[in-house]
Protein backbone atom coordinates (compact mmCIF):
# COMPACT_ATOMS: atom_id res chain seq x y z
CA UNK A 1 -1.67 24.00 38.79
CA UNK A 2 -1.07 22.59 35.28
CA UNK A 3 -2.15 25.74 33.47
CA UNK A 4 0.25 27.71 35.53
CA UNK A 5 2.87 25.50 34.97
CA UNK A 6 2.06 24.96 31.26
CA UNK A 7 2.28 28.66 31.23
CA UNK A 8 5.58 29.03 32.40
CA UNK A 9 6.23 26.29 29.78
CA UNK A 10 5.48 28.81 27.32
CA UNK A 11 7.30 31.23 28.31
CA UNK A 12 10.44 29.69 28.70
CA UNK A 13 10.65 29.26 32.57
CA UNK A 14 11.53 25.78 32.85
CA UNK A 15 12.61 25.57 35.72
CA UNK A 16 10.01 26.73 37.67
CA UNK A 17 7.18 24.14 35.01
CA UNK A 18 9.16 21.04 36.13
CA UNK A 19 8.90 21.79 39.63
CA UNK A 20 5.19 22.14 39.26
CA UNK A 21 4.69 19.34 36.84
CA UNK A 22 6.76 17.03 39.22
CA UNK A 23 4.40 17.68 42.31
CA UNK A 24 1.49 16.84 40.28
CA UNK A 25 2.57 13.88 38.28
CA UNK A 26 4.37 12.14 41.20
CA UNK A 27 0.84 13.13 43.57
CA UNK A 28 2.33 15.72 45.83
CA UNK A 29 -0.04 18.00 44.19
CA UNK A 30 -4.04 16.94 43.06
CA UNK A 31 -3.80 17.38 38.85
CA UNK A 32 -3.59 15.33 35.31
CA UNK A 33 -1.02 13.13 36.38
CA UNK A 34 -0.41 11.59 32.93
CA UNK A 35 -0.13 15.03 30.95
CA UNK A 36 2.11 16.03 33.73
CA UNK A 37 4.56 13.33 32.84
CA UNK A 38 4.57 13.77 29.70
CA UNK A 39 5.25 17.57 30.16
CA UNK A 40 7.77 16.91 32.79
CA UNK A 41 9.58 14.74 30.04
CA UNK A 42 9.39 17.93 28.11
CA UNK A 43 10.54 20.38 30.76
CA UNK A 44 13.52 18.41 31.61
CA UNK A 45 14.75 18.03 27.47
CA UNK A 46 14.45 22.07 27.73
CA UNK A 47 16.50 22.16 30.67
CA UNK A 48 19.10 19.61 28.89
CA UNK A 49 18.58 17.27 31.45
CA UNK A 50 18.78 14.86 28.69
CA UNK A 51 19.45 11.20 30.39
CA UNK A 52 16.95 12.34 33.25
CA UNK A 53 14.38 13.55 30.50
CA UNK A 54 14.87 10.16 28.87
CA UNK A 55 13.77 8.40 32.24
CA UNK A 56 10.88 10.12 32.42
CA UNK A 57 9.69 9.11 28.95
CA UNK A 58 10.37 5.32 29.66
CA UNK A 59 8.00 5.37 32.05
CA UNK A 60 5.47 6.41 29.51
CA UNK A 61 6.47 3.80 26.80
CA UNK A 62 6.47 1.20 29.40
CA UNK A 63 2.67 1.93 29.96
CA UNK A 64 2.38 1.04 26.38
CA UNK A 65 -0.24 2.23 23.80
CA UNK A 66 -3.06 2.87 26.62
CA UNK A 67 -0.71 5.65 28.22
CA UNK A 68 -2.76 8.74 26.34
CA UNK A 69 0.70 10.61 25.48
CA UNK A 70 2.47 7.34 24.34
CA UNK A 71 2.28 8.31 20.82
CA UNK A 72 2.94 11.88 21.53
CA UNK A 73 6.37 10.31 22.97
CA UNK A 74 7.82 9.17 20.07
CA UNK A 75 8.72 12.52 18.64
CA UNK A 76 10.69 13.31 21.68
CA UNK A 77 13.28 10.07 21.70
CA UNK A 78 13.90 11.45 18.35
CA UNK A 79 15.10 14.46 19.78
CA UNK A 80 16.53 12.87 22.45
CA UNK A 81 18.74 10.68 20.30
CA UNK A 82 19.87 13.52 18.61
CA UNK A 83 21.09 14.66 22.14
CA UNK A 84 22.13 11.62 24.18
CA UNK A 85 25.25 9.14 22.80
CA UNK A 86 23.55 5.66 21.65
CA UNK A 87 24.58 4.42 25.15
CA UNK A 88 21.83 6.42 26.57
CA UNK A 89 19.40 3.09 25.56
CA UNK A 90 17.48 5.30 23.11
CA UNK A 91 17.17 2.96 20.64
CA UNK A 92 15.68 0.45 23.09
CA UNK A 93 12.56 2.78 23.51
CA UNK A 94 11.74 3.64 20.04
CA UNK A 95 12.26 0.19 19.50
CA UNK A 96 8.78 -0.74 21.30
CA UNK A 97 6.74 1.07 19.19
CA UNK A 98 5.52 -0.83 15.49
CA UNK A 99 6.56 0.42 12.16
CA UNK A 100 3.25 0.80 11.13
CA UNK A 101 3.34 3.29 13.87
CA UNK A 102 5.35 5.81 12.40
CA UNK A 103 2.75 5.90 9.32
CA UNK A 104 0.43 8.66 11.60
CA UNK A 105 0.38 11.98 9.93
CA UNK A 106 2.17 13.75 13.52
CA UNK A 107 5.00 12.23 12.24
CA UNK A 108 6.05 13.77 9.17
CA UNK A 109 8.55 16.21 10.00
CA UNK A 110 10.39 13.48 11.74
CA UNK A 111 9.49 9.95 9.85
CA UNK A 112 12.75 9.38 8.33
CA UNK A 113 15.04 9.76 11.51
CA UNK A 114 12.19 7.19 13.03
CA UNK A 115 12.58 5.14 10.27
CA UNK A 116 16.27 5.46 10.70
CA UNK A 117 16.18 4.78 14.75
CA UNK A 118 13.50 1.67 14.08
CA UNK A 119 16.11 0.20 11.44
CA UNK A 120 18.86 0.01 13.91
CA UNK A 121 17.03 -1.36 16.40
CA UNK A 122 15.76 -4.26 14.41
CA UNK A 123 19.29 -4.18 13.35
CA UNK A 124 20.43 -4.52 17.03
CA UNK A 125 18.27 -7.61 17.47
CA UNK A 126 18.83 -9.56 14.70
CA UNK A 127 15.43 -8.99 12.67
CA UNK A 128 18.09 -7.79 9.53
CA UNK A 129 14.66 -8.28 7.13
CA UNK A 130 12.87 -5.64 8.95
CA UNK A 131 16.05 -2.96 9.39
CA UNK A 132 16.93 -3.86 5.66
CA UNK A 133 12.75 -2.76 5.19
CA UNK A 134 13.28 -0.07 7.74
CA UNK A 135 17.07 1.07 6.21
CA UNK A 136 15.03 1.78 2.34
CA UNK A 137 12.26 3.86 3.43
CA UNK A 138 14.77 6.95 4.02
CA UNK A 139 14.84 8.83 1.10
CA UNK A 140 17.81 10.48 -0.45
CA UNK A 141 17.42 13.98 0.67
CA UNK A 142 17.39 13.47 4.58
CA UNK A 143 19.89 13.84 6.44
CA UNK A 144 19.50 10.11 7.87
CA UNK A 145 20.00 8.68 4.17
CA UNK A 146 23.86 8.05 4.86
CA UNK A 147 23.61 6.41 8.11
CA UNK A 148 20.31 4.49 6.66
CA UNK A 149 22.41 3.47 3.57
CA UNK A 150 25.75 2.73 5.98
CA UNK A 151 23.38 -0.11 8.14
CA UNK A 152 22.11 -1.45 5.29
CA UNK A 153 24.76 -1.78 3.28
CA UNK A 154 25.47 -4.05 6.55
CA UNK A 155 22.58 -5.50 6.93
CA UNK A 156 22.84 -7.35 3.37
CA UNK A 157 26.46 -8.16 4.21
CA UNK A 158 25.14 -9.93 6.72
CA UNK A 159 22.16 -11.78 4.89
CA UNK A 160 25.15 -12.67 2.11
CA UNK A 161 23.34 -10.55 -0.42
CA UNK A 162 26.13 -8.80 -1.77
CA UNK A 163 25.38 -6.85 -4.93
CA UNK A 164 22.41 -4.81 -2.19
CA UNK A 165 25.35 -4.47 -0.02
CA UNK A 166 27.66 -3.03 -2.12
CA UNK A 167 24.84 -0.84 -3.71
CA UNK A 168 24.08 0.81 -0.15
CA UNK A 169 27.58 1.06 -0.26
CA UNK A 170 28.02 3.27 -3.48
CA UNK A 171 25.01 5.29 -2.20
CA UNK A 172 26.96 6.34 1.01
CA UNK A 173 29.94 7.56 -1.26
CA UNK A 174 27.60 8.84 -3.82
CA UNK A 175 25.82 11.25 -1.24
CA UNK A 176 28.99 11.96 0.27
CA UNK A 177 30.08 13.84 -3.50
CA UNK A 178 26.87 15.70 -3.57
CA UNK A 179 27.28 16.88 -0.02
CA UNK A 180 30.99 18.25 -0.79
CA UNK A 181 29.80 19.41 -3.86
CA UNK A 182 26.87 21.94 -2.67
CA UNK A 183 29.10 22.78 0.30
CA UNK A 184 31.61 24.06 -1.96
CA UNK A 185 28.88 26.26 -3.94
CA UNK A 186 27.81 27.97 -0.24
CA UNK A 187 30.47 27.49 2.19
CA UNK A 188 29.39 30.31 4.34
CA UNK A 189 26.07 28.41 5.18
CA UNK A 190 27.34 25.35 5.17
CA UNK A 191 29.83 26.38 8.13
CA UNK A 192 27.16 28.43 9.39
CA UNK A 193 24.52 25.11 10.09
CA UNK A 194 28.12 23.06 10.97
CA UNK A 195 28.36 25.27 13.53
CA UNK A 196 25.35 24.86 14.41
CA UNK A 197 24.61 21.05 14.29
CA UNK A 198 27.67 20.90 16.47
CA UNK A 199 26.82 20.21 19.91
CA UNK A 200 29.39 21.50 22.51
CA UNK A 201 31.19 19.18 25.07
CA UNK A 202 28.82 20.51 28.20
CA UNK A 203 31.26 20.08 31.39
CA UNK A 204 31.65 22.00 34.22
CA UNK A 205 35.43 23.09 35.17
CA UNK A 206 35.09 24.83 38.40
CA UNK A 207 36.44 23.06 41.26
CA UNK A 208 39.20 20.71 39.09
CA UNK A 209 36.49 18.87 37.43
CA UNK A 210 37.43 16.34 34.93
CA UNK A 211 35.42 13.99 32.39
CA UNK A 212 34.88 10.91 34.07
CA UNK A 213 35.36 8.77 30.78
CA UNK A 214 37.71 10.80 29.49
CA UNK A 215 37.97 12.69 26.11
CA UNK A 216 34.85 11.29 23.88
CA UNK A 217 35.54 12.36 19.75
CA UNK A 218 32.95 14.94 19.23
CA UNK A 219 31.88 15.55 15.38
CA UNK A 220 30.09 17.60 12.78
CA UNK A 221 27.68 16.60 10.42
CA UNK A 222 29.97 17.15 7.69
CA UNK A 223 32.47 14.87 9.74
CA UNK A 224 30.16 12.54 11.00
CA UNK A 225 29.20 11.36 7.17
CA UNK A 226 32.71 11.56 6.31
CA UNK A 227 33.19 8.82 9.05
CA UNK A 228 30.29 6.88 6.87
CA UNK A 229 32.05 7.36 3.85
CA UNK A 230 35.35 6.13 5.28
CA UNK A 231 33.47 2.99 6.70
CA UNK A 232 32.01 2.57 3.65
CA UNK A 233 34.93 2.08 1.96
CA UNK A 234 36.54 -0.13 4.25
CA UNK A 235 33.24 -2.53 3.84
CA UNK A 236 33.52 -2.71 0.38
CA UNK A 237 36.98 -3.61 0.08
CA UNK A 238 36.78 -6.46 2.72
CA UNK A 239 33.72 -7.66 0.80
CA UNK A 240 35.67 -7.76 -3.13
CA UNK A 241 38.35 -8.96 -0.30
CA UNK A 242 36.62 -11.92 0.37
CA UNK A 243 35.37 -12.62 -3.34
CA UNK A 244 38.67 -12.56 -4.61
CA UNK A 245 38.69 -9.35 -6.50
CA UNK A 246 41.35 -8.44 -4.38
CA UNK A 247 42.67 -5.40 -6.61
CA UNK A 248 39.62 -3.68 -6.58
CA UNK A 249 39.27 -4.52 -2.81
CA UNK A 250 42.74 -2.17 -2.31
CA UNK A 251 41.30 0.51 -4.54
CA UNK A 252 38.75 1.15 -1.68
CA UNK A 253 41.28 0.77 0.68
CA UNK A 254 43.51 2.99 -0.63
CA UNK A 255 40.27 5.35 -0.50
CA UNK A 256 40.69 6.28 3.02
CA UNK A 257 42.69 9.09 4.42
CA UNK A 258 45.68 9.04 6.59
CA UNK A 259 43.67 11.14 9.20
CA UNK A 260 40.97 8.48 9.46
CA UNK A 261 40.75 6.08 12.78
CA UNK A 262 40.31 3.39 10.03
CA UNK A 263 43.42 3.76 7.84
CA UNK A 264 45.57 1.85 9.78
CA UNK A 265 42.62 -1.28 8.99
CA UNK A 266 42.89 -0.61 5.95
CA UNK A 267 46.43 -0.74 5.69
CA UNK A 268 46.84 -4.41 7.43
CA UNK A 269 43.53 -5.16 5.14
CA UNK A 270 45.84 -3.78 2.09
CA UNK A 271 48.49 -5.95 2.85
CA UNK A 272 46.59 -8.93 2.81
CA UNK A 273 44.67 -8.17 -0.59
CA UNK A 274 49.23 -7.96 -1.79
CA UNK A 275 49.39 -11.04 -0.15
CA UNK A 276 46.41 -12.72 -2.13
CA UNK A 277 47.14 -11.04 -5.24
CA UNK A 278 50.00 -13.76 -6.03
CA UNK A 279 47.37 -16.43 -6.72
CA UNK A 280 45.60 -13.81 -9.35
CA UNK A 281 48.92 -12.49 -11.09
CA UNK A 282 52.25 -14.85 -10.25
CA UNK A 283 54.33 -13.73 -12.80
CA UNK A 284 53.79 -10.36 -10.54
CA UNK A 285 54.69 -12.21 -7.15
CA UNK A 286 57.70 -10.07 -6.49
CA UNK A 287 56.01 -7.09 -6.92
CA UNK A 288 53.28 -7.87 -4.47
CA UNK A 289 55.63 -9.55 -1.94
CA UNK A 290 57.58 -5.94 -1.61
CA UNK A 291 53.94 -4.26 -1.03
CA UNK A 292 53.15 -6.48 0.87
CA UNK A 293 55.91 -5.82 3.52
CA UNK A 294 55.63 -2.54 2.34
CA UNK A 295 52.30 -2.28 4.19
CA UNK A 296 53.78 -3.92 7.01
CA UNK A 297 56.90 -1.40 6.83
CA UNK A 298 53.85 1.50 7.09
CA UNK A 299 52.63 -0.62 10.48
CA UNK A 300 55.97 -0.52 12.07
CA UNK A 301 56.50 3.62 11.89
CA UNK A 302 57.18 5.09 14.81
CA UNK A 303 54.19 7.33 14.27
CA UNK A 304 51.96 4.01 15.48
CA UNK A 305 54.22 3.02 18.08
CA UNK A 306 55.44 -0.61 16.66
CA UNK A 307 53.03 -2.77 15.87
CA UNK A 308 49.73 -2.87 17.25
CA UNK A 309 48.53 -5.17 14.84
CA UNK A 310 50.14 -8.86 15.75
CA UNK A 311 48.13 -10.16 12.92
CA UNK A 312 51.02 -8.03 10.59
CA UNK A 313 54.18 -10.00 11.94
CA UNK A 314 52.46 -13.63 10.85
CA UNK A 315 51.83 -12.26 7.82
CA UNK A 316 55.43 -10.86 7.60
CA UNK A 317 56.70 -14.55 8.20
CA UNK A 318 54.67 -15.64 5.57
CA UNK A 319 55.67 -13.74 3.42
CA UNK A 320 59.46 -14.38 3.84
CA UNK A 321 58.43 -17.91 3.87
CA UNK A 322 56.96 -17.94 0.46
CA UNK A 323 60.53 -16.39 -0.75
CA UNK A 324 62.26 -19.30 0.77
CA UNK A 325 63.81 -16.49 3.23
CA UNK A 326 63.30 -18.33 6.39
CA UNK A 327 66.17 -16.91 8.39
CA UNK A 328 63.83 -13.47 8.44
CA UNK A 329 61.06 -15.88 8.69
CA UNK A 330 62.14 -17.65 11.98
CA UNK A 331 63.07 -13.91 13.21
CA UNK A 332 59.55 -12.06 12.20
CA UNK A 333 58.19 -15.79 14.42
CA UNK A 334 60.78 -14.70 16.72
CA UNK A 335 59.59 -11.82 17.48
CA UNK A 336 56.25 -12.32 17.90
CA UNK A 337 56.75 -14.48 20.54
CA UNK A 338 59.09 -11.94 22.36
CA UNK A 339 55.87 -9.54 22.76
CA UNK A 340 52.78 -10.77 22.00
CA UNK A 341 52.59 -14.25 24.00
CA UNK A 342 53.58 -11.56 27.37
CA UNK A 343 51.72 -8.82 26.67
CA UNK A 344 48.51 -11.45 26.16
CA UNK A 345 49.27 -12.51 30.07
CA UNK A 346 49.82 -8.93 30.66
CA UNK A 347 45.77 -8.72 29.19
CA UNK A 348 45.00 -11.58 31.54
CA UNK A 349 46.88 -10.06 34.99
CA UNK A 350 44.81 -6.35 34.21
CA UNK A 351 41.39 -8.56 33.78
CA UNK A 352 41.78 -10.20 37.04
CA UNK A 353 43.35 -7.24 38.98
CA UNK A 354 39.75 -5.44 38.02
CA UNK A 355 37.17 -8.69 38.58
CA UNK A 356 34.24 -6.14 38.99
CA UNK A 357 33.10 -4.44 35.67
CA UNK A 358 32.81 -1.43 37.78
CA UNK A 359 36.53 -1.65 38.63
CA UNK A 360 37.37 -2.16 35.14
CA UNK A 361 35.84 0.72 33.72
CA UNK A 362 37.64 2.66 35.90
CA UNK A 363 40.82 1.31 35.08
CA UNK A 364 39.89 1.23 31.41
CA UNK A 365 39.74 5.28 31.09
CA UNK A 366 42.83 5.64 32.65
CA UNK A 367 44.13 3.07 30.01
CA UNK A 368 41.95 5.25 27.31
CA UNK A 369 44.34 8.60 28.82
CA UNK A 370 47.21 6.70 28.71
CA UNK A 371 47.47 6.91 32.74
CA UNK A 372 47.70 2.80 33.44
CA UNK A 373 51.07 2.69 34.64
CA UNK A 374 51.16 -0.67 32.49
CA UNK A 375 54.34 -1.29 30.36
CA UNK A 376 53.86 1.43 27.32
CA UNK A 377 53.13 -1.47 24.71
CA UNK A 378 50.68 -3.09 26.97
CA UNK A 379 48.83 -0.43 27.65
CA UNK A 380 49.37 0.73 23.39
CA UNK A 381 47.60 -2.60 22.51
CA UNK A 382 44.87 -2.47 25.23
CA UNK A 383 44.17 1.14 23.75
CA UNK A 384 43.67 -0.21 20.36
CA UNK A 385 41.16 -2.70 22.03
CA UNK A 386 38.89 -0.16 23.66
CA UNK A 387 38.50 1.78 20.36
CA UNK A 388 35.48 0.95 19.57
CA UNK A 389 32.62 2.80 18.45
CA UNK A 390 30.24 0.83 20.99
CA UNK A 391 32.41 1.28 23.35
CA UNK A 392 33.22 5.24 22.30
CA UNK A 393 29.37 5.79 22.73
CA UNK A 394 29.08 4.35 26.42
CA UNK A 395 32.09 6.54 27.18
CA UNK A 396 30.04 9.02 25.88
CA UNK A 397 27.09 8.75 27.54
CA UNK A 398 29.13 8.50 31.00
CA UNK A 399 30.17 11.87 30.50
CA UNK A 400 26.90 13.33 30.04
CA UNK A 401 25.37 12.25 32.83
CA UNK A 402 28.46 13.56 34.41
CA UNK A 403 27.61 17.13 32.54
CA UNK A 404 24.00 16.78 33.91
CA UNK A 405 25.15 16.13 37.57
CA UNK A 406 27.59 19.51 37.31
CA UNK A 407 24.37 21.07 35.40
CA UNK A 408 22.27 20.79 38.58
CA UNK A 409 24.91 22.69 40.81
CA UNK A 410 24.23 25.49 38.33
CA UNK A 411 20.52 25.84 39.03
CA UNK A 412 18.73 28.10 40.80
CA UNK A 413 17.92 27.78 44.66
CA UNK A 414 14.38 27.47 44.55
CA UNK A 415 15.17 24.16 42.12
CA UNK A 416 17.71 22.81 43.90
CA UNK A 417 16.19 22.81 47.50
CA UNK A 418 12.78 21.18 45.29
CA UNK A 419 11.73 17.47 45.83
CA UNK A 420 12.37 16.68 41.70
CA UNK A 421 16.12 17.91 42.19
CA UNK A 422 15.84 15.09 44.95
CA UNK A 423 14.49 13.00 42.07
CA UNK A 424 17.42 14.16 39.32
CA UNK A 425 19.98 13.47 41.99
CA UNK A 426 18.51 10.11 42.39
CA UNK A 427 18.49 9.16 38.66
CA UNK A 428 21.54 10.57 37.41
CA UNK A 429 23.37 8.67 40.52
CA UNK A 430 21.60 5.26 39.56
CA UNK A 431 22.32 6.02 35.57
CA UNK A 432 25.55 6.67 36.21
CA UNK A 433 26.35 3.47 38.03
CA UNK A 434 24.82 1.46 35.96
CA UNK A 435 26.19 2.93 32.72
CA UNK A 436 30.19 2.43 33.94
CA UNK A 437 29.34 -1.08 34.88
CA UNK A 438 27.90 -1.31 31.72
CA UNK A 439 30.88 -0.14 30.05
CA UNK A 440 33.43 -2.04 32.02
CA UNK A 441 31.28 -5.12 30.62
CA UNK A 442 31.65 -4.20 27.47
CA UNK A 443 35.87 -3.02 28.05
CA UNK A 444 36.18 -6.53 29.41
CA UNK A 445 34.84 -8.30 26.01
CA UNK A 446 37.20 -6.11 23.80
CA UNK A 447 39.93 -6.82 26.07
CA UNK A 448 39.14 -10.72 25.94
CA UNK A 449 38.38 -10.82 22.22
CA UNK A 450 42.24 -9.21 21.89
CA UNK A 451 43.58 -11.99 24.07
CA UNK A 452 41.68 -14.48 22.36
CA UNK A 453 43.27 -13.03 18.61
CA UNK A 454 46.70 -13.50 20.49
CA UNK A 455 45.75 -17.01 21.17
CA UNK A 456 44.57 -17.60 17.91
CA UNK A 457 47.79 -16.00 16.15
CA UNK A 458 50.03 -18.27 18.44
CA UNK A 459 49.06 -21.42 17.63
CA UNK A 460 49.00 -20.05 13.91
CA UNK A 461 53.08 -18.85 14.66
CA UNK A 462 53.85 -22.13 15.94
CA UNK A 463 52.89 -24.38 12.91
CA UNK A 464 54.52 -21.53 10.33
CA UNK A 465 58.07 -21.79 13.07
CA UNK A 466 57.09 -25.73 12.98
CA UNK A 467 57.35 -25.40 8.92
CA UNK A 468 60.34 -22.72 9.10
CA UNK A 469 62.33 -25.60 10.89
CA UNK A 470 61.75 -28.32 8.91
CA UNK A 471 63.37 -26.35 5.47
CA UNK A 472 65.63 -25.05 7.36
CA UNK A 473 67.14 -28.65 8.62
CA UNK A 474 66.25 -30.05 4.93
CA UNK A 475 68.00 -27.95 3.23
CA UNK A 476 69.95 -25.56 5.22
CA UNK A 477 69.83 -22.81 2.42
CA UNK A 478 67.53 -23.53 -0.22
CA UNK A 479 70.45 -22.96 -3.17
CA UNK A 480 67.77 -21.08 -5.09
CA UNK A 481 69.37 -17.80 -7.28
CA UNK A 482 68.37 -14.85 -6.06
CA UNK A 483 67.33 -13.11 -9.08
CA UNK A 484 66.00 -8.84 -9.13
CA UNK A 485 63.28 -7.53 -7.79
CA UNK A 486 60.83 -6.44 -9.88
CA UNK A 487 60.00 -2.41 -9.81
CA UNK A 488 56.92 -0.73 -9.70
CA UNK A 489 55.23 1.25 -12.43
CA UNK A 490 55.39 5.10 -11.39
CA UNK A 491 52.56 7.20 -12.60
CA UNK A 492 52.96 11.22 -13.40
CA UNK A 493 51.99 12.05 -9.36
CA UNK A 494 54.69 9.61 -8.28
CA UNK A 495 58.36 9.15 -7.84
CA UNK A 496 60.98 6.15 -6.31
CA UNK A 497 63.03 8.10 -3.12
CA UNK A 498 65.10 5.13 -1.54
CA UNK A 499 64.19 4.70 2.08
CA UNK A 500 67.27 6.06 4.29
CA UNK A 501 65.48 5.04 7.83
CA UNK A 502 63.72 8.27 8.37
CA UNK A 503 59.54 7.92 8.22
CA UNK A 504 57.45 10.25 6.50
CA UNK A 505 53.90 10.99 6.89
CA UNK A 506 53.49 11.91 2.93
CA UNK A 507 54.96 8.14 2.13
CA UNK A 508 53.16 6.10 4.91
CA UNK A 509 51.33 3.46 2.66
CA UNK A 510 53.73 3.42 -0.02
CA UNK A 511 56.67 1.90 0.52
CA UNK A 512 58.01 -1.18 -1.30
CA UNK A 513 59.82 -3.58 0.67
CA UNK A 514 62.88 -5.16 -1.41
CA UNK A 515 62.75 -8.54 -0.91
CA UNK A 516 63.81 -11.38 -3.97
CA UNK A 517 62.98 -14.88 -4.13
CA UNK A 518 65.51 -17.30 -3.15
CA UNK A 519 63.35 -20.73 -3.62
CA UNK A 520 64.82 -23.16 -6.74
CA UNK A 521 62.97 -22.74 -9.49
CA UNK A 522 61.25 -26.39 -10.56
């Protein structure tokens, strides 16, 4: 039975080898019941029956080393991981194997991406010594050397080793140039393998079908490192941030493009690197103060729908404190307690209307597709919280199980009416249930961690309103002259344009707020 169904194997019948393989390795039919796992495993990937594919492999890794196709395994979660969102658990299986081995010589067309795969599971874990060992073994000319560089660039970040981090920094932006570079001498190809690399959203339309998750960002290579290079950038100016090189930390945040899901980080990030830059350069404290609200200004457009970073209106208050402005000071306080303190409760009422995780997940795609019924900000804010790329890959994976499940509709009778599309019915339904409570687990932490900032920024507003008051009764108006603000040198690609209320997309980053000074000079 196995050479018949090996045979089919080879000549592309698929369908009809998994049927086969199935009976013998579940002992419905007398045969090699390992090697008919293991080419059951195989079948299924060929059939893009991915997640299902993936189940049938764990059950090989969990027999460990003494399973004879455990080794043979390992090529095929790399495959698989190139297939399945990092939700899918893949990680967790090539995780069991030892780096030593990924040394054997059947590896070598697909060491690096192991290497790559080993390094974030370590990373996952904790063991940053062996991902940061794992992370430096991909060389420079695989296409896993700017994710490699990315994680490790992280990984010394987080063992405080920061010239290594800001090294595998450089090396992600580095790459990046010589990837734009020889895609500008061949475009044709390089759109060509794009194309190519691209794998299409899978789901089935015919009877009103709908992603379960909802829409899940889907990229190219070429976009996918440009999403390395843009995080990259943000990494390296939060860590000259937190060294106190705080101009060169904006020079990699001013780095990242308008169109990235980072820029508006790196805009709040921006404003406190203004903020900072006072202690470096006072005699340039009015200049920094105006970019600093500036940034803020860029936070407020309409474009972002008002402030979905709370964070921005303390620092706002600040700001007008350190002017001796505390009139706009008491109002920016003001007005963080008109939204955030309710729309923190308003967190706290969704959590508890959804107890289950199950429950939440549901209600956290229809927050994702903007289909809550929660008060616009609310449901703004709660958006922001879910973005996540953790979070984006569970979505993910939801919605290819969901692609699998339609996938099996499509098949032909003599599979469907067969005992394994019992078995895929079976294992997508578990998968799936499991997965959505697993993502409503991890929607509830983001959801908590925002109400938690909220709390954290609160008690913050109340001592800067407790400080606001005091002046204000001391002094009443602080007397001080208000002297000019100071203006900004222009360069040749640059020109002033007053603001006259109206936002543009072009000037979103730039603005100068005018604000002067009115503390007494001493």
């Amino acid at each position: 039975m196995l050479v018949d169904a090996e045979d089919k194997y080879k000549k592309e019948d698929y369908q009809g080898a998994a049927v086969i393989f199935e009976a013998v390795a579940s002992g419905k039919t007398p045969g090699d019941t390992y090697r008919a796992k293991f080419w059951l495993g195989k079948s299924l990937y060929k059939l893009e029956f991915y997640a299902v594919s993936l189940s049938v492999f764990n059950e090989i890794v969990a027999a460990g080393p003494n399973h004879p196709y455990h080794k043979l395994t390992l090529p095929w979660l790399a495959s698989l991981s190139r297939e399945l969102p990092e939700g899918a658990g893949v990680l967790e299986k090539v995780g069991t194997y030892k780096p030593a081995d990924l040394e054997d010589s059947a590896f070598d067309e697909v060491r690096d991406e192991l290497y790559y795969l080993l390094g974030r599971f370590n990373y996952q874990k904790g063991d940053l010594g062996q991902a940061i060992a794992l992370f430096g073994q991909v060389p420079d000319d695989s296409d896993y050397y700017i994710p490699s560089q990315f994680f490790l660039g992280v990984a010394e970040t987080r063992e405080f080793h920061g010239p290594q981090a800001v090294e595998a920094f450089k090396a992600v932006l580095r790459k990046n140039i010589t990837l734009r570079d020889q895609a500008n001498k061949n475009r044709k190809k390089t759109k060509k393998e794009n194309k190519k690399k691209k794998k299409a959203l899978k789901v089935a339309t015919k009877g009103g079908k709908v992603l379960v998750a909802g829409n899940t960002e889907e990229l190219s290579f070429d976009e996918e490192m440009q999403r390395y290079e843009e995080r990259a950038n943000l990494a390296l100016g939060y860590i000259f941030y937190q060294v106190g090189k705080f101009e060169t930390a904006n020079k990699y945040f001013d780095k990242i493009p308008l169109e990235s899901p980072y820029w508006l980080d790196s805009i709040l990030a921006a404003s406190w690197s203004e903020f900072r830059l006072v202690e470096v350069e006072p005699d340039k404290a009015n200049l920094h103060y105006q970019r600093t609200l500036g940034y803020i200004h860029t936070l407020n457009a309409p474009f972002f729908y008002d402030y979905l970073y709370p964070e921005s209106v303390i620092l706002k208050a600040v700001t007008y404190y350190f002017n001796c402005r505390y009139q706009p000071a008491k109002l920016s306080i003001e007005e963080f307690n008109r939204r955030y303190p309710k729309t923190r409760d308003d967190l706290k009422d969704l959590l508890n209307k959804a107890p289950e995780d199950f429950a939440l997940f549901d209600l956290s795609v229809k927050i994702r597709n903007s289909e809550s019924k929660l008060d616009p900000f609310v449901e703004e804010v709660a958006q922001k919280s879910l973005q996540d790329k953790t979070l984006e890959k569970n979505y993910a994976y939801v919605n290819e199980l969901q692609r699998e499940q339609a996938q099996l509709d499509e098949m032909k009778p003599d599979f469907k009416s067969s005992p394994l599309s019992d078995t895929i019915t079976e294992n997508l339904d578990g998968l799936q249930s499991l997965a959505k409570e697993t993502t409503g687990a991890l929607a509830r932490q983001r959801l908590m961690t925002q109400i938690q900032e909220i709390n954290d920024l609160e008690r913050e507003a109340i001592k800067i309103e407790y400080e606001i008051l005091n002046r204000i009764k001391a002094a009443g108006d602080t007397g001080g002259k208000e002297g000019r603000p100071q203006k900004p040198k222009i360069d040749s690609e640059h020109e002033i344009y007053n603001y006259n209320g109206e936002y543009w997309k072009d000037e979103l980053g730039y603005y100068n707020y005018k604000v002067t000074s009115l503390c007494k000079e001493e």
